[in-house]
Protein backbone atom coordinates (compact mmCIF):
# COMPACT_ATOMS: atom_id res chain seq x y z
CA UNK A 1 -36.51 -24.19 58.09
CA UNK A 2 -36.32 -20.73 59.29
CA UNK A 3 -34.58 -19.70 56.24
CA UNK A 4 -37.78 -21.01 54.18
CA UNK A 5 -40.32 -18.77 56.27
CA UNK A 6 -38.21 -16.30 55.74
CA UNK A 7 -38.24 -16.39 51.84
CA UNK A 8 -41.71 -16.72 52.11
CA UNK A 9 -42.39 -14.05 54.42
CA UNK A 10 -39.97 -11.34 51.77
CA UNK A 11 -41.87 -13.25 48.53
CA UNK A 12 -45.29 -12.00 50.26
CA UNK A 13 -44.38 -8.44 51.37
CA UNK A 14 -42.46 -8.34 47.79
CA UNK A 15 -45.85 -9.20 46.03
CA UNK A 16 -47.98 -6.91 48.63
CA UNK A 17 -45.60 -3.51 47.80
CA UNK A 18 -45.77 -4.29 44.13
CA UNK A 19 -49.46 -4.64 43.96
CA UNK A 20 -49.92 -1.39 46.06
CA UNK A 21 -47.30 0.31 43.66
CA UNK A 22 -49.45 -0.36 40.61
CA UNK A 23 -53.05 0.55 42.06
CA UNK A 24 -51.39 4.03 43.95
CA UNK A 25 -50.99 5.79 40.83
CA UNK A 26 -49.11 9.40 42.03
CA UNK A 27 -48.52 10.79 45.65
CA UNK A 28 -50.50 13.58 46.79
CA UNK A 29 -49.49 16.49 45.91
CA UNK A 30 -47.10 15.61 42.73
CA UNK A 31 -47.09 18.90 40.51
CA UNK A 32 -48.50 18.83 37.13
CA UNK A 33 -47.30 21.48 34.82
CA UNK A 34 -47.07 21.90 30.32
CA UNK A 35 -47.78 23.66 27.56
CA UNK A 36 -49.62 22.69 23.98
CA UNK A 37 -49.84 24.04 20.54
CA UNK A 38 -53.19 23.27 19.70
CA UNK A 39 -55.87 23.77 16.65
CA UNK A 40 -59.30 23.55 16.17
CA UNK A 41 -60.59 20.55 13.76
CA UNK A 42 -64.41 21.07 14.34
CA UNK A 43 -67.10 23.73 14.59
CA UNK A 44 -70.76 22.66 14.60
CA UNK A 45 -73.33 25.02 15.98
CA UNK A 46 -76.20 23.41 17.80
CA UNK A 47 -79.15 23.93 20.20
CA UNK A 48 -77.24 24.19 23.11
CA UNK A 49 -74.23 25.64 22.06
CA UNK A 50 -71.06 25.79 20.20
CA UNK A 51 -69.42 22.13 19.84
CA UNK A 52 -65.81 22.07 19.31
CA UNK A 53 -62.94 19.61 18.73
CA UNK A 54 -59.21 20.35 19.17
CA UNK A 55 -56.29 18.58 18.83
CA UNK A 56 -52.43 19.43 20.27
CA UNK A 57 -49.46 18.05 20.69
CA UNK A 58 -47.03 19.36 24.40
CA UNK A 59 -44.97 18.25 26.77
CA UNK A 60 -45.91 18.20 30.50
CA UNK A 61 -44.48 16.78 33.43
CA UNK A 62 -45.46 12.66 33.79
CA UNK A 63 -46.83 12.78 30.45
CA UNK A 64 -43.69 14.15 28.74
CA UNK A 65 -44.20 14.60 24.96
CA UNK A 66 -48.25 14.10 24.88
CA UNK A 67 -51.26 14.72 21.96
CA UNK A 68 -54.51 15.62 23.20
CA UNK A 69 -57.99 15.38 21.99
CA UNK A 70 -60.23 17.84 23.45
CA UNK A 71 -64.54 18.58 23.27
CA UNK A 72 -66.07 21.66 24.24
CA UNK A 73 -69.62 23.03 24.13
CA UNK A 74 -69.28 26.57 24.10
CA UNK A 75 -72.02 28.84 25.14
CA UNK A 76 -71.17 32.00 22.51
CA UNK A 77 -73.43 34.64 24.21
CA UNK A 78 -71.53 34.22 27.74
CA UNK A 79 -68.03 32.49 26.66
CA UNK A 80 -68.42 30.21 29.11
CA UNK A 81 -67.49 26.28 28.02
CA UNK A 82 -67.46 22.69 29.36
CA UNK A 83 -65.89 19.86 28.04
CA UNK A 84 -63.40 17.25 28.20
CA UNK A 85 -59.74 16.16 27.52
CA UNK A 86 -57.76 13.45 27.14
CA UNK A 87 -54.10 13.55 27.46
CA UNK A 88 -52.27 10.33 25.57
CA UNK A 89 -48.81 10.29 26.45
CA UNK A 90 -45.91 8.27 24.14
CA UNK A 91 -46.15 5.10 25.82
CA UNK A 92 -50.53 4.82 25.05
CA UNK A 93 -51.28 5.93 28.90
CA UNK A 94 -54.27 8.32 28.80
CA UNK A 95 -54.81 10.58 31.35
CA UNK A 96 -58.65 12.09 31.47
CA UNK A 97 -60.39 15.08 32.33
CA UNK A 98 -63.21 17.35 32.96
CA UNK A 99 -62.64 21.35 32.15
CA UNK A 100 -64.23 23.85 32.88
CA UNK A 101 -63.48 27.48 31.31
CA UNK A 102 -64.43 31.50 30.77
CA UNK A 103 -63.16 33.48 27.61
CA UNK A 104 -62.36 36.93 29.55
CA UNK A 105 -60.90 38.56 25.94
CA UNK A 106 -61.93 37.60 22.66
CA UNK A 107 -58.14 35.65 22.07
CA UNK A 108 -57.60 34.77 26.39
CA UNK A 109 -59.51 31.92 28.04
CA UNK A 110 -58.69 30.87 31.61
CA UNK A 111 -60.34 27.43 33.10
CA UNK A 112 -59.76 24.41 35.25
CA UNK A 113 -58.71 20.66 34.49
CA UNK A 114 -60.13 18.09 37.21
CA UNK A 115 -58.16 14.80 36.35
CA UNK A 116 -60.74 11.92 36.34
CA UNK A 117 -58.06 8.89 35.49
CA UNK A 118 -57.20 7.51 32.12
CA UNK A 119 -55.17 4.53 31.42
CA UNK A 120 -51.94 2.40 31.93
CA UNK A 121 -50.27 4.33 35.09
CA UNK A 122 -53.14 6.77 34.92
CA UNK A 123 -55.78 4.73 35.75
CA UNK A 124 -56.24 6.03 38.98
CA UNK A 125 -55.01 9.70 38.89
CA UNK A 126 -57.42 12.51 40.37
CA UNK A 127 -56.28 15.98 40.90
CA UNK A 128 -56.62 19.32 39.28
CA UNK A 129 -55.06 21.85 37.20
CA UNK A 130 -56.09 25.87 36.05
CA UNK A 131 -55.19 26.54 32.51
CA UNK A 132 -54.84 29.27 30.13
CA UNK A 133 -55.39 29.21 26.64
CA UNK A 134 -54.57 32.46 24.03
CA UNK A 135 -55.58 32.18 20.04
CA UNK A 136 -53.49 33.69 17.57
CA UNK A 137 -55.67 33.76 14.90
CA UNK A 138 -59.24 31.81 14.84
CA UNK A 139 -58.10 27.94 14.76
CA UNK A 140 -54.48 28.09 16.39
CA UNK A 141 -53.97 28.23 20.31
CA UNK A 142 -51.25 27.31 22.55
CA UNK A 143 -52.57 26.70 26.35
CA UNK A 144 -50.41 26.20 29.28
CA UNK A 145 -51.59 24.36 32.28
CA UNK A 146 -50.21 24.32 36.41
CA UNK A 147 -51.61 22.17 38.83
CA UNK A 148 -51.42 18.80 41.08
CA UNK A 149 -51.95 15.04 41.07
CA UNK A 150 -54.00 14.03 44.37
């Protein structure tokens, strides 16, 4: 009889660590680092700004060999720009975020990921990461990007 609780007892905690394990997502602190060659698919001017698509294919840490789609609104008469980005790696997780950015040259823009989740073993992922993106002529990029998982 003991034997049976026992079983039962290691079935439970079994079940208890492998629902925790999927709803975690990544330890604090887990660095987040890649690099993308990326190009430009869409310019349309509008009231507010400069909306822009890009897409790029990298390879980053946790994601290894990814695509991204990206959105922008650019503001042309500051260079400043807000958007978003979503990261899709080769197994169909997504991984989601906000950016925020400056142009400080006309080829060099500097700016901030903040991870917002995605999908699959994203689904829960927060964090941040600061980016920098360089054109080489005006479609092409590459960016490279540093930061964290919360």
């Amino acid at each position: 009889m003991k034997q049976f609780f026992g079983k039962i007892m290691f079935g439970f905690a079994l079940i208890a660590l492998l629902s925790t394990m999927s709803t975690v997502g990544f330890a604090a602190g887990v660095p987040f680092k890649g690099s993308a060659n990326a190009e430009i698919t869409s310019v349309l001017p509008g009231e507010t700004g400069v909306l822009m698509t890009a897409v790029a294919e990298g390879n980053a840490t946790h994601l290894g060999k990814f695509t991204r789609e990206e959105h922008i609104l650019l503001n042309p008469e500051t260079g400043a720009f807000t958007g978003d980005v979503v990261f899709t790696a080769a197994d169909g997780s997504q991984l989601t975020a906000t950016l925020t950015g400056q142009f400080t040259s006309d080829t060099t823009a500097l700016g901030s990921y903040t991870f917002t989740g995605g999908t699959g073993r994203f689904a829960d992922t927060t964090g941040s990461a600061d980016f920098s993106a360089v054109l080489s002529d005006a479609v092409h990029f590459t960016v490279e990007f540093d930061g964290n998982f919360d």
